[in-house]
N, C-alpha and C. Protein backbone atom coordinates (compact mmCIF):
# COMPACT_ATOMS: atom_id res chain seq x y z
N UNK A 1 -48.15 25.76 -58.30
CA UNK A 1 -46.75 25.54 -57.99
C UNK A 1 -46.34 24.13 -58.44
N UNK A 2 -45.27 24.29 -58.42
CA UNK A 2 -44.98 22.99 -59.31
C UNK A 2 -44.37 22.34 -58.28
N UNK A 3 -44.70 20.54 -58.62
CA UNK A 3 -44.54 19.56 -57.71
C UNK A 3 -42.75 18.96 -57.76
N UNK A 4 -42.10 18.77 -56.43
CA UNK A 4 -40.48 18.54 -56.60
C UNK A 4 -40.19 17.36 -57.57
N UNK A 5 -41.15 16.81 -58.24
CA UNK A 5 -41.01 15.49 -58.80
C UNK A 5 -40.69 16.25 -60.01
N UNK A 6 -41.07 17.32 -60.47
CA UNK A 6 -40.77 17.89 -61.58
C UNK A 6 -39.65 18.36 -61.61
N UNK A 7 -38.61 18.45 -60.90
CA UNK A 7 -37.47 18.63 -61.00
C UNK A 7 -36.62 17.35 -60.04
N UNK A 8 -37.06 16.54 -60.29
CA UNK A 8 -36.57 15.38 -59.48
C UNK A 8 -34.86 14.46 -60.57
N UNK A 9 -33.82 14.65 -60.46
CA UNK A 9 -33.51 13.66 -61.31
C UNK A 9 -33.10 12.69 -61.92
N UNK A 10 -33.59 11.69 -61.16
CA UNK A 10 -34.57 10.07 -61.13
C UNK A 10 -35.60 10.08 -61.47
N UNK A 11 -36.44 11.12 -62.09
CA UNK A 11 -37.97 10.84 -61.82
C UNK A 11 -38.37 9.69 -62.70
N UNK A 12 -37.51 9.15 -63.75
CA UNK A 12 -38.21 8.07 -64.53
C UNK A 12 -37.28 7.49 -64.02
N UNK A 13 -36.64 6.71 -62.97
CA UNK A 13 -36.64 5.62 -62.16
C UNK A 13 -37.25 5.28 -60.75
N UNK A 14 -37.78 6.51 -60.13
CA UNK A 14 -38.17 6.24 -58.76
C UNK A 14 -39.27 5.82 -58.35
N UNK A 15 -40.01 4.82 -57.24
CA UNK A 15 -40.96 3.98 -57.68
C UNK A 15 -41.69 4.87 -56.38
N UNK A 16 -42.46 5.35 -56.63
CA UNK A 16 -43.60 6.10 -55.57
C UNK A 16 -44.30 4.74 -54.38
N UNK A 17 -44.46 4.86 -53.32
CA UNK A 17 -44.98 4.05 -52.46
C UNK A 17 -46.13 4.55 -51.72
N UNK A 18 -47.74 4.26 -52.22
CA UNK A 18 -48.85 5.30 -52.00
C UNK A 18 -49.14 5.22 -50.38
N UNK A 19 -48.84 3.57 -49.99
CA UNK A 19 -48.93 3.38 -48.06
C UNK A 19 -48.11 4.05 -47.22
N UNK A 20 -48.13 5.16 -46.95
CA UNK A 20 -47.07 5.19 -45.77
C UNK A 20 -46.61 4.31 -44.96
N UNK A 21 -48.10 3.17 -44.41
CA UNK A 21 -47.52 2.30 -42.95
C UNK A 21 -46.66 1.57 -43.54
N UNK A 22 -47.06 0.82 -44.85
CA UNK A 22 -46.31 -0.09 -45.48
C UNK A 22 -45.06 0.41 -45.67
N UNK A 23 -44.42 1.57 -46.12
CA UNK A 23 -43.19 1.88 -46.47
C UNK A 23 -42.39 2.03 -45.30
N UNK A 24 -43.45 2.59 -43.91
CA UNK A 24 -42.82 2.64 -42.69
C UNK A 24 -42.27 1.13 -41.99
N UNK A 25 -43.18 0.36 -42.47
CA UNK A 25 -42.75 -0.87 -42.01
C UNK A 25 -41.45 -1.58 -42.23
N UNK A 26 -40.84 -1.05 -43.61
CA UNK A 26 -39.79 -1.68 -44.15
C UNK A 26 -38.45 -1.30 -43.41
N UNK A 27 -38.70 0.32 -42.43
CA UNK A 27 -37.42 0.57 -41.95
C UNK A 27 -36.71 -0.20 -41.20
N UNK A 28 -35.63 -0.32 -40.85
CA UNK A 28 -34.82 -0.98 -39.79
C UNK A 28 -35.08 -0.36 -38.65
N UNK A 29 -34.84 -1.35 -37.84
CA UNK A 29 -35.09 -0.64 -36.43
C UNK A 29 -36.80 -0.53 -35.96
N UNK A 30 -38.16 -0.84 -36.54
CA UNK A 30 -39.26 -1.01 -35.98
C UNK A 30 -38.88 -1.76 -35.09
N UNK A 31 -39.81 -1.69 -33.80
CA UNK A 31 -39.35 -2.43 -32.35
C UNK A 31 -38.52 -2.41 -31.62
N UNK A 32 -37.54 -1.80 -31.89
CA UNK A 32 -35.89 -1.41 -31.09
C UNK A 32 -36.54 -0.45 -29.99
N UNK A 33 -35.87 -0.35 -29.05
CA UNK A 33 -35.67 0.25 -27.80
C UNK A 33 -34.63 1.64 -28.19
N UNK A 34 -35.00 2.87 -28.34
CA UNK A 34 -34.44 4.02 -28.46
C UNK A 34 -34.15 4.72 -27.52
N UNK A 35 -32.84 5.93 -27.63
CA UNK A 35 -32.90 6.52 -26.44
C UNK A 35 -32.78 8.30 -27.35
N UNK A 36 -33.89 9.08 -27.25
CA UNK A 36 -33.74 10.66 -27.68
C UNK A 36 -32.84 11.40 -26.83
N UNK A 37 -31.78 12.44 -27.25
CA UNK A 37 -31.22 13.01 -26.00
C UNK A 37 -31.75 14.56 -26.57
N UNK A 38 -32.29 15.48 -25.55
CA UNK A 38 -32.49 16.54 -26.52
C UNK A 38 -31.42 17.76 -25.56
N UNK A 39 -31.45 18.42 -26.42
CA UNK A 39 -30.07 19.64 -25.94
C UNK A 39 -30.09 20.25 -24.30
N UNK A 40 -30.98 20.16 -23.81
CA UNK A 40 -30.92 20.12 -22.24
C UNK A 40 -30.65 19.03 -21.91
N UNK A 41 -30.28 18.37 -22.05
CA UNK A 41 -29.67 17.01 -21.19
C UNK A 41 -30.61 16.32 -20.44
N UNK A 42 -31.79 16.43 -20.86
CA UNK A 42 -32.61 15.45 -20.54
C UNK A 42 -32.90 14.43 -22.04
N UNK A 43 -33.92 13.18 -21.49
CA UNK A 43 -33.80 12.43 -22.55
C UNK A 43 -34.83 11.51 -22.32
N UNK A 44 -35.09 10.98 -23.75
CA UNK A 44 -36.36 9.93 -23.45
C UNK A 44 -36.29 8.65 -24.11
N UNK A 45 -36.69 7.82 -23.46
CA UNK A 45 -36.56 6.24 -24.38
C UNK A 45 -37.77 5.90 -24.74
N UNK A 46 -37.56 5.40 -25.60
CA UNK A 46 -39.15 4.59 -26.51
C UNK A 46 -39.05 3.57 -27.83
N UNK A 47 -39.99 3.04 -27.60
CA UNK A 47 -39.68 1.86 -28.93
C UNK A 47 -40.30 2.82 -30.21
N UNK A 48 -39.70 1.98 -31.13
CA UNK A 48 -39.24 2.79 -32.53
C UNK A 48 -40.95 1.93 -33.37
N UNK A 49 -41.66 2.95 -33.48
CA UNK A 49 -43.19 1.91 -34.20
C UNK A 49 -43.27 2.55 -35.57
N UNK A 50 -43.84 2.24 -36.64
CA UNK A 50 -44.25 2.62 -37.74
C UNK A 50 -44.85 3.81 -37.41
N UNK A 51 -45.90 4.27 -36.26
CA UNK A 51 -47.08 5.52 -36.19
C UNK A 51 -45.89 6.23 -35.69
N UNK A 52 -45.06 6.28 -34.84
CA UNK A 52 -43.62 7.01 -34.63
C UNK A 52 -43.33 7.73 -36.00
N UNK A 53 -42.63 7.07 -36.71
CA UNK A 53 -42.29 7.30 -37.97
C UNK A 53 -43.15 8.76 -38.54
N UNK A 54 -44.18 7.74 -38.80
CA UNK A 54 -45.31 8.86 -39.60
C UNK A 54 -45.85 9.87 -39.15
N UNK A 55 -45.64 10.34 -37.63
CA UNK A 55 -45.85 11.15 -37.19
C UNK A 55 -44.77 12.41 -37.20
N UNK A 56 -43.45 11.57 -36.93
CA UNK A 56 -42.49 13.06 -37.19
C UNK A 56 -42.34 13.44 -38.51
N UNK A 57 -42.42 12.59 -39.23
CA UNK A 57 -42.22 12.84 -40.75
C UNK A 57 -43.38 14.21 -41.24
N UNK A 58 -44.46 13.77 -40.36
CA UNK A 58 -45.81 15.30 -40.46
C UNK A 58 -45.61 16.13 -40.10
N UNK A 59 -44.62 15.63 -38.71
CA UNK A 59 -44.18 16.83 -38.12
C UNK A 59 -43.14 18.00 -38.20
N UNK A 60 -42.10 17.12 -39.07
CA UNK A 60 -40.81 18.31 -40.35
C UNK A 60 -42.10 18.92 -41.18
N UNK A 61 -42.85 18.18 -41.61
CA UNK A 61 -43.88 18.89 -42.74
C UNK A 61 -44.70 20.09 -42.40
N UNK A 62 -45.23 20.08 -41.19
CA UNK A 62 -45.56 20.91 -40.59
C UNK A 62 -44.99 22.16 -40.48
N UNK A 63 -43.64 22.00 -39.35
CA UNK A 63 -42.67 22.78 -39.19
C UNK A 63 -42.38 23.41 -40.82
N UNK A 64 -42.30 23.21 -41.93
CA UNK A 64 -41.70 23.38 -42.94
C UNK A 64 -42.38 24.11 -43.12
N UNK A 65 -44.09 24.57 -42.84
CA UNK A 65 -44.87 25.14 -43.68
C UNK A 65 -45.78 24.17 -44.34
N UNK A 66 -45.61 23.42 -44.35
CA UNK A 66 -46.86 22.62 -44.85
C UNK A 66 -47.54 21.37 -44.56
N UNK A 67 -48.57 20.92 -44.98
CA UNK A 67 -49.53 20.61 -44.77
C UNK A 67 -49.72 18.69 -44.28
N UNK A 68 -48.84 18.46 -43.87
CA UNK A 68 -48.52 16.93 -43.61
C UNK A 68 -48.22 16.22 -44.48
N UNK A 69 -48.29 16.48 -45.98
CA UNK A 69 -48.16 15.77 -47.21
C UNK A 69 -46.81 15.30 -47.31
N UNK A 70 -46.71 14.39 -47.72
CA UNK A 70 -45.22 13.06 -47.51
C UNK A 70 -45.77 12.55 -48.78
N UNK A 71 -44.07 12.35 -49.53
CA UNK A 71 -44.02 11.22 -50.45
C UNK A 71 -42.95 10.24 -50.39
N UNK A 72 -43.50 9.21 -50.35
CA UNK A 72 -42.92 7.79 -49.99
C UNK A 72 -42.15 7.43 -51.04
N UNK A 73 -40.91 6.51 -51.52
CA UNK A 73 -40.30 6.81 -52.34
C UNK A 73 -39.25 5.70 -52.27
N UNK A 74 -38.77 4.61 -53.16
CA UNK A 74 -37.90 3.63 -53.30
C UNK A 74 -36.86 4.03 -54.93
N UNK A 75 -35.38 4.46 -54.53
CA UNK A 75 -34.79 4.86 -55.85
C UNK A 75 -33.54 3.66 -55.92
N UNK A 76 -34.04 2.98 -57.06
CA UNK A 76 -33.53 1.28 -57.30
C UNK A 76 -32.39 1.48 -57.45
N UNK A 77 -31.75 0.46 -57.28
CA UNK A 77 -29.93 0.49 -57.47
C UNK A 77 -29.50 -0.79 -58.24
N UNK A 78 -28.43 -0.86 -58.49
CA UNK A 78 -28.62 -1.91 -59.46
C UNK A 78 -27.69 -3.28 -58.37
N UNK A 79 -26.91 -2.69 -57.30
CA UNK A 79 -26.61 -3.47 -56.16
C UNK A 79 -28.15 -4.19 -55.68
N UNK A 80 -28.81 -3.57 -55.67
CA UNK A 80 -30.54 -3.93 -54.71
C UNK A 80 -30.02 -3.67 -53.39
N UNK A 81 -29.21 -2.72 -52.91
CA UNK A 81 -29.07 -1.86 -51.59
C UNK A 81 -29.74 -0.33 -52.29
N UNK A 82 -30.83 -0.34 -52.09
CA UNK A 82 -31.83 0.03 -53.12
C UNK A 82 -32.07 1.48 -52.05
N UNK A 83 -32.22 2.89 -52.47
CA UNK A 83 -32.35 4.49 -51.56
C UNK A 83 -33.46 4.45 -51.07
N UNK A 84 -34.23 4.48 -50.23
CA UNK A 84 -35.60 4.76 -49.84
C UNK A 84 -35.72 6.43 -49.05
N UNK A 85 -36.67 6.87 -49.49
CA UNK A 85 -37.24 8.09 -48.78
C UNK A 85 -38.18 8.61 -48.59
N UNK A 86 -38.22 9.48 -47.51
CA UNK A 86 -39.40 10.36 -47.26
C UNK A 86 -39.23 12.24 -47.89
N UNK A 87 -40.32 12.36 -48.77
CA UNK A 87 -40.33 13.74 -48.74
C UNK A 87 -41.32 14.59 -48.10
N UNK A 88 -40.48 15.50 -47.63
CA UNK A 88 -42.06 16.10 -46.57
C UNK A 88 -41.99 17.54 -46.85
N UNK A 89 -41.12 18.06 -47.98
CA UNK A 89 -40.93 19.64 -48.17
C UNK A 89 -40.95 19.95 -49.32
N UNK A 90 -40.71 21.53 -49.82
CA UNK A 90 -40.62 21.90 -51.47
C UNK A 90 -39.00 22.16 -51.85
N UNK A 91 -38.32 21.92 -50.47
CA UNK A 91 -36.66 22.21 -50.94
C UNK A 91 -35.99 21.24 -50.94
N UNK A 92 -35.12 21.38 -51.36
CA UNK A 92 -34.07 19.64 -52.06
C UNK A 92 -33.54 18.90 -50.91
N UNK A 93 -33.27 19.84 -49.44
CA UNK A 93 -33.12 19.21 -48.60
C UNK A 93 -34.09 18.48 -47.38
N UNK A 94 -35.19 18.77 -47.78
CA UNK A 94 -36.46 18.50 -46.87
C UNK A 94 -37.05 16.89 -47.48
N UNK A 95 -36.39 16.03 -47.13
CA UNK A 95 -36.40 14.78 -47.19
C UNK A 95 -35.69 13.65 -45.82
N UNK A 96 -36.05 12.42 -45.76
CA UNK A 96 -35.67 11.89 -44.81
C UNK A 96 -34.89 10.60 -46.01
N UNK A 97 -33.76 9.92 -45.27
CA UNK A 97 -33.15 8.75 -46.00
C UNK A 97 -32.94 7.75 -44.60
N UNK A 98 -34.53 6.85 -44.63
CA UNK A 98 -33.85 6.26 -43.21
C UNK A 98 -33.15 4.69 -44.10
N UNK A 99 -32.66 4.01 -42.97
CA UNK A 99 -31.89 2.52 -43.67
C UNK A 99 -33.32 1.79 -43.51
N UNK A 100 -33.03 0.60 -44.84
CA UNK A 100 -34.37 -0.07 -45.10
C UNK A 100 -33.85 -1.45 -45.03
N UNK A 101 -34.75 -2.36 -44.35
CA UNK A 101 -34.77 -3.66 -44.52
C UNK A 101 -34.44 -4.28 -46.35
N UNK A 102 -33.56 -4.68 -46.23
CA UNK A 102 -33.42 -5.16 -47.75
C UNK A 102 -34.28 -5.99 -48.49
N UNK A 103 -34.57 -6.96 -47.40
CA UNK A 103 -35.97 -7.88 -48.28
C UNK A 103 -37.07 -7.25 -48.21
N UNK A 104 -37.56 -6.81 -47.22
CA UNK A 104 -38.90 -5.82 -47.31
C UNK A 104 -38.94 -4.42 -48.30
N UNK A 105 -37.64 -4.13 -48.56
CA UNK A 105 -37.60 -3.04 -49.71
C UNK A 105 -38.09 -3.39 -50.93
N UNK A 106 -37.53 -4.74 -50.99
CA UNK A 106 -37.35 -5.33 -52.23
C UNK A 106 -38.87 -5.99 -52.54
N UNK A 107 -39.32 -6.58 -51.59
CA UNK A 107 -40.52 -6.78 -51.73
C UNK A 107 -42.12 -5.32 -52.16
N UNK A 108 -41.31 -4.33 -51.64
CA UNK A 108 -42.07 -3.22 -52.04
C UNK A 108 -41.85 -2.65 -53.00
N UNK A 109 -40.40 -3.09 -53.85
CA UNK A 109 -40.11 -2.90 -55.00
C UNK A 109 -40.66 -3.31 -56.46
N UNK A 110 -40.78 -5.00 -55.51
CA UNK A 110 -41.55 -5.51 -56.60
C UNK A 110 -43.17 -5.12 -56.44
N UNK A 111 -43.82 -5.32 -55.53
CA UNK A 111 -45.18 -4.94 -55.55
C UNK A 111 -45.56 -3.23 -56.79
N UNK A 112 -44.89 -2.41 -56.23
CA UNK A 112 -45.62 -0.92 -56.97
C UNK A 112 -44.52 -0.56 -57.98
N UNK A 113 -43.07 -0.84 -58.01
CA UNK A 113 -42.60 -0.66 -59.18
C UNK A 113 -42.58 -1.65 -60.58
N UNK A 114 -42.03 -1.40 -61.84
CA UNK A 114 -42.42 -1.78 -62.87
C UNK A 114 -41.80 -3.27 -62.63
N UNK A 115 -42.80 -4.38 -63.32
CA UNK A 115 -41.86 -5.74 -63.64
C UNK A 115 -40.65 -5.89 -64.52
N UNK A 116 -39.88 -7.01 -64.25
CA UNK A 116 -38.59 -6.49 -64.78
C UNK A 116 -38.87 -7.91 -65.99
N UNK A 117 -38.33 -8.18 -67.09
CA UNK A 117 -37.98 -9.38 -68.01
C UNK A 117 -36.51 -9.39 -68.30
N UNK A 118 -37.21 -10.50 -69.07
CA UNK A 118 -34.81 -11.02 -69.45
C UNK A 118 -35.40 -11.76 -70.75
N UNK A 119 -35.05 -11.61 -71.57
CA UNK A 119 -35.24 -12.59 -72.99
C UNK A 119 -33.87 -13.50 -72.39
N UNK A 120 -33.99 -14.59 -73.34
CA UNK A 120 -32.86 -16.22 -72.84
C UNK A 120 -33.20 -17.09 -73.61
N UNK A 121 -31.90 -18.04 -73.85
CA UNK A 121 -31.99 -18.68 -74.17
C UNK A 121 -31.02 -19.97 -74.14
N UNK A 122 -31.39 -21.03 -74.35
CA UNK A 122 -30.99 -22.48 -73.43
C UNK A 122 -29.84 -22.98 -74.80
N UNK A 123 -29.37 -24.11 -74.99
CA UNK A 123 -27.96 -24.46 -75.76
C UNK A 123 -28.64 -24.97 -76.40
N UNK A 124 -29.92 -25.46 -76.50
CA UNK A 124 -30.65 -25.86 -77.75
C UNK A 124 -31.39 -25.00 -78.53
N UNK A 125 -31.49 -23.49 -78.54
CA UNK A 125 -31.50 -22.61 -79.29
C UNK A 125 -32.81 -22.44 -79.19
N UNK A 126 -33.23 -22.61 -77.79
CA UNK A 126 -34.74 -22.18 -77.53
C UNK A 126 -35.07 -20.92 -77.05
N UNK A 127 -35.91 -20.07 -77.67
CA UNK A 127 -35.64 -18.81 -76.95
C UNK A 127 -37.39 -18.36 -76.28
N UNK A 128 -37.05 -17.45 -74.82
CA UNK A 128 -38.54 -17.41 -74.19
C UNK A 128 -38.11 -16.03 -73.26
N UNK A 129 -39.18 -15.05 -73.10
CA UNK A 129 -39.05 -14.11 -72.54
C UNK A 129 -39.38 -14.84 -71.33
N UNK A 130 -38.65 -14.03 -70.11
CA UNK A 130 -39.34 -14.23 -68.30
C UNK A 130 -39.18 -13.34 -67.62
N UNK A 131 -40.58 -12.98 -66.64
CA UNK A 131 -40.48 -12.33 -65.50
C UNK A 131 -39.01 -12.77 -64.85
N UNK A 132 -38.23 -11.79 -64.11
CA UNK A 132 -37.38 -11.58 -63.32
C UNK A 132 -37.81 -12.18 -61.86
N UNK A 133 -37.52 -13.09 -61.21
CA UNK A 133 -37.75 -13.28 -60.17
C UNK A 133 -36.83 -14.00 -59.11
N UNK A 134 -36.63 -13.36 -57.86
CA UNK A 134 -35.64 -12.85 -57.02
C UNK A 134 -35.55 -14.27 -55.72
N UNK A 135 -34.86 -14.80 -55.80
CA UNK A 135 -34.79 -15.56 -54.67
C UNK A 135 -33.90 -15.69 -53.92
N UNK A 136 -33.58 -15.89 -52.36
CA UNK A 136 -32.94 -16.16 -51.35
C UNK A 136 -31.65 -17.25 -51.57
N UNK A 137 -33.10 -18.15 -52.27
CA UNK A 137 -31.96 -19.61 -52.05
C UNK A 137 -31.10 -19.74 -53.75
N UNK A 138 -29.94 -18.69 -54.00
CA UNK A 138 -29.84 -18.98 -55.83
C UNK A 138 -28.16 -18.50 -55.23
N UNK A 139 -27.30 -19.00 -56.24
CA UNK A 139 -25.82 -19.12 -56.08
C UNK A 139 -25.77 -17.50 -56.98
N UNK A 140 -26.38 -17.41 -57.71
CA UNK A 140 -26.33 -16.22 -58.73
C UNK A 140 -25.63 -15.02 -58.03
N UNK A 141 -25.17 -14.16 -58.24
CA UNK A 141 -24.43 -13.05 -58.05
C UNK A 141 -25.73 -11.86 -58.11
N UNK A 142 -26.56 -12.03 -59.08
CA UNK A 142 -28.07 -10.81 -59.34
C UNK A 142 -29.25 -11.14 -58.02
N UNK A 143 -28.97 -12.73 -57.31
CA UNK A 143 -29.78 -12.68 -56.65
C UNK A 143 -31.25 -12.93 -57.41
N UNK A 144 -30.99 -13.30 -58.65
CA UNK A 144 -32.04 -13.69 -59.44
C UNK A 144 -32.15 -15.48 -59.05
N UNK A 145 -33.54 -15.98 -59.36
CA UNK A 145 -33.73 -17.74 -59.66
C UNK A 145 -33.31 -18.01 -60.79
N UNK A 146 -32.62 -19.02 -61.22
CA UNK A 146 -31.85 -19.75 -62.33
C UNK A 146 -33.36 -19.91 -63.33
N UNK A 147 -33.23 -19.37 -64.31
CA UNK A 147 -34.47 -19.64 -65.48
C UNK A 147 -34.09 -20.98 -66.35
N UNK A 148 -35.01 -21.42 -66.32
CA UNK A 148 -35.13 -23.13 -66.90
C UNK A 148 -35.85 -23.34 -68.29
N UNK A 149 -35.15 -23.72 -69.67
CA UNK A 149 -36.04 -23.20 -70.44
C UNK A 149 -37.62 -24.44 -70.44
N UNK A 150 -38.32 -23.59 -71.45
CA UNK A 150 -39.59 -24.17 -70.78
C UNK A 150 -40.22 -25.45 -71.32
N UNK A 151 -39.25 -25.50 -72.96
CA UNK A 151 -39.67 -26.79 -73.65
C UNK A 151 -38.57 -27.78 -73.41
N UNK A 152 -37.21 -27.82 -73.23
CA UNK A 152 -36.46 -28.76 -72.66
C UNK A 152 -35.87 -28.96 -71.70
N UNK A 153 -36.20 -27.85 -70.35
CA UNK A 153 -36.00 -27.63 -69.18
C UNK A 153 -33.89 -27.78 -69.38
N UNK A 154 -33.53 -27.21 -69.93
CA UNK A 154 -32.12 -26.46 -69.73
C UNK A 154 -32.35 -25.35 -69.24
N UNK A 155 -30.86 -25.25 -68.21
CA UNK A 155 -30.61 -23.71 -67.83
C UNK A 155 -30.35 -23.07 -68.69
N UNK A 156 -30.83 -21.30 -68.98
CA UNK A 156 -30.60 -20.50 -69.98
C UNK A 156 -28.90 -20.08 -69.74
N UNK A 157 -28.69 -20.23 -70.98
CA UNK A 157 -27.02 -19.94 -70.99
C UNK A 157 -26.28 -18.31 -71.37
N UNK A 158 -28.01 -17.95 -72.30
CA UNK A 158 -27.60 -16.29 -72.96
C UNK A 158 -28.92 -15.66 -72.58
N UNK A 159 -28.78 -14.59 -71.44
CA UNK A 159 -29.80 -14.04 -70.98
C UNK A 159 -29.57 -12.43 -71.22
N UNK A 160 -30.72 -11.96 -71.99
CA UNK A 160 -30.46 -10.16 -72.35
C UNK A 160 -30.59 -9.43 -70.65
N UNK A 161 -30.07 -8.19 -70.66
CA UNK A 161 -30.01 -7.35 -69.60
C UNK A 161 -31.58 -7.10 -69.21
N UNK A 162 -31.93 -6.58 -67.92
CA UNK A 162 -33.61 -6.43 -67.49
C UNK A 162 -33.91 -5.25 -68.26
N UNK A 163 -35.45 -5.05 -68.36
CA UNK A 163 -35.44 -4.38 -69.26
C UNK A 163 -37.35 -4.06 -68.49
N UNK A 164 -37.81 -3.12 -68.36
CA UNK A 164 -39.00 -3.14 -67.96
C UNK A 164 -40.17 -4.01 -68.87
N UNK A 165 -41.04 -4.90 -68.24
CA UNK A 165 -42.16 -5.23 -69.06
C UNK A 165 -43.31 -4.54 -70.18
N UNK A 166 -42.91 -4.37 -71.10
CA UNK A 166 -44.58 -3.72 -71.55
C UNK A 166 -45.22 -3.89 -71.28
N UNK A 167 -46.60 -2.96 -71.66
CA UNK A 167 -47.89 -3.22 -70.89
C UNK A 167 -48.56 -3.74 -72.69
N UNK A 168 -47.72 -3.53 -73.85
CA UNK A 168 -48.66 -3.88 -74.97
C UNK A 168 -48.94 -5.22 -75.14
């Protein structure tokens, strides 16, 4: 049978995440104080943990017919309010979309998805490929660090669009 990735279509943008805990970790809301109400009007409170997570997520899988198998899943945006999900079924709707910590997404973005480059170049007509790299503290609008060129330390003034790294 064929796997939903084969009809996925993002599949050549979506970055697979092989840890569950790790991907569980990134959600919002780990440690919060919850309250379940279930259709009898009773109800239960509990804090919200990563093994929480990974357990109901087995447990749609289950229910579904199958076998606990989950795929973890980050689909990039070019905002970096970036889709994260869980798949736990063989039908298009048997997925979870919980909200993700933005820096911890992003940090799992960079870890297992592809590196990003920028070719640039500075007003003295120096030109140097660079890793893409993301910082907190930058006025930039991309949320990128200001690239400095490397033989006369000018800021790059003409920078190409990201573009994945080769591996050649």
């Amino acid at each position: 049978m064929a796997h939903w990735h084969d009809f996925n279509p993002w599949a050549d943008v979506i970055v697979y995440v092989p840890d569950l805990e790790e991907f569980a970790s990134c959600i919002e809301g780990i440690g919060r104080l919850c309250t379940r109400l279930y259709p009898d009007g009773t109800s239960e409170t509990f804090i919200q943990t990563i093994e929480h997570h990974i357990e109901n997520w087995k447990l749609c899988s289950r229910n579904r017919g199958g076998k606990g198998h989950l795929d973890a899943y980050i689909l990039p945006q070019p905002s970096r309010l970036h889709d994260i999900g869980v798949r736990y079924g063989r039908k298009p709707e048997d997925y979870f979309s919980p909200m993700g910590n933005r820096a911890k997404v992003e940090a799992l973005l960079h870890k297992y998805g592809p590196k990003m480059v920028r070719d640039h170049e500075c007003p003295n007509g120096h030109k140097w490929t660079a890793e893409v790299v993301l910082s907190e503290h930058t006025q930039n609008l991309s949320s990128e660090a200001t690239q400095w060129c490397p033989k006369c330390n000018r800021r790059a003034f003409i920078s190409s669009p990201a573009r994945a790294k080769s591996h050649a």
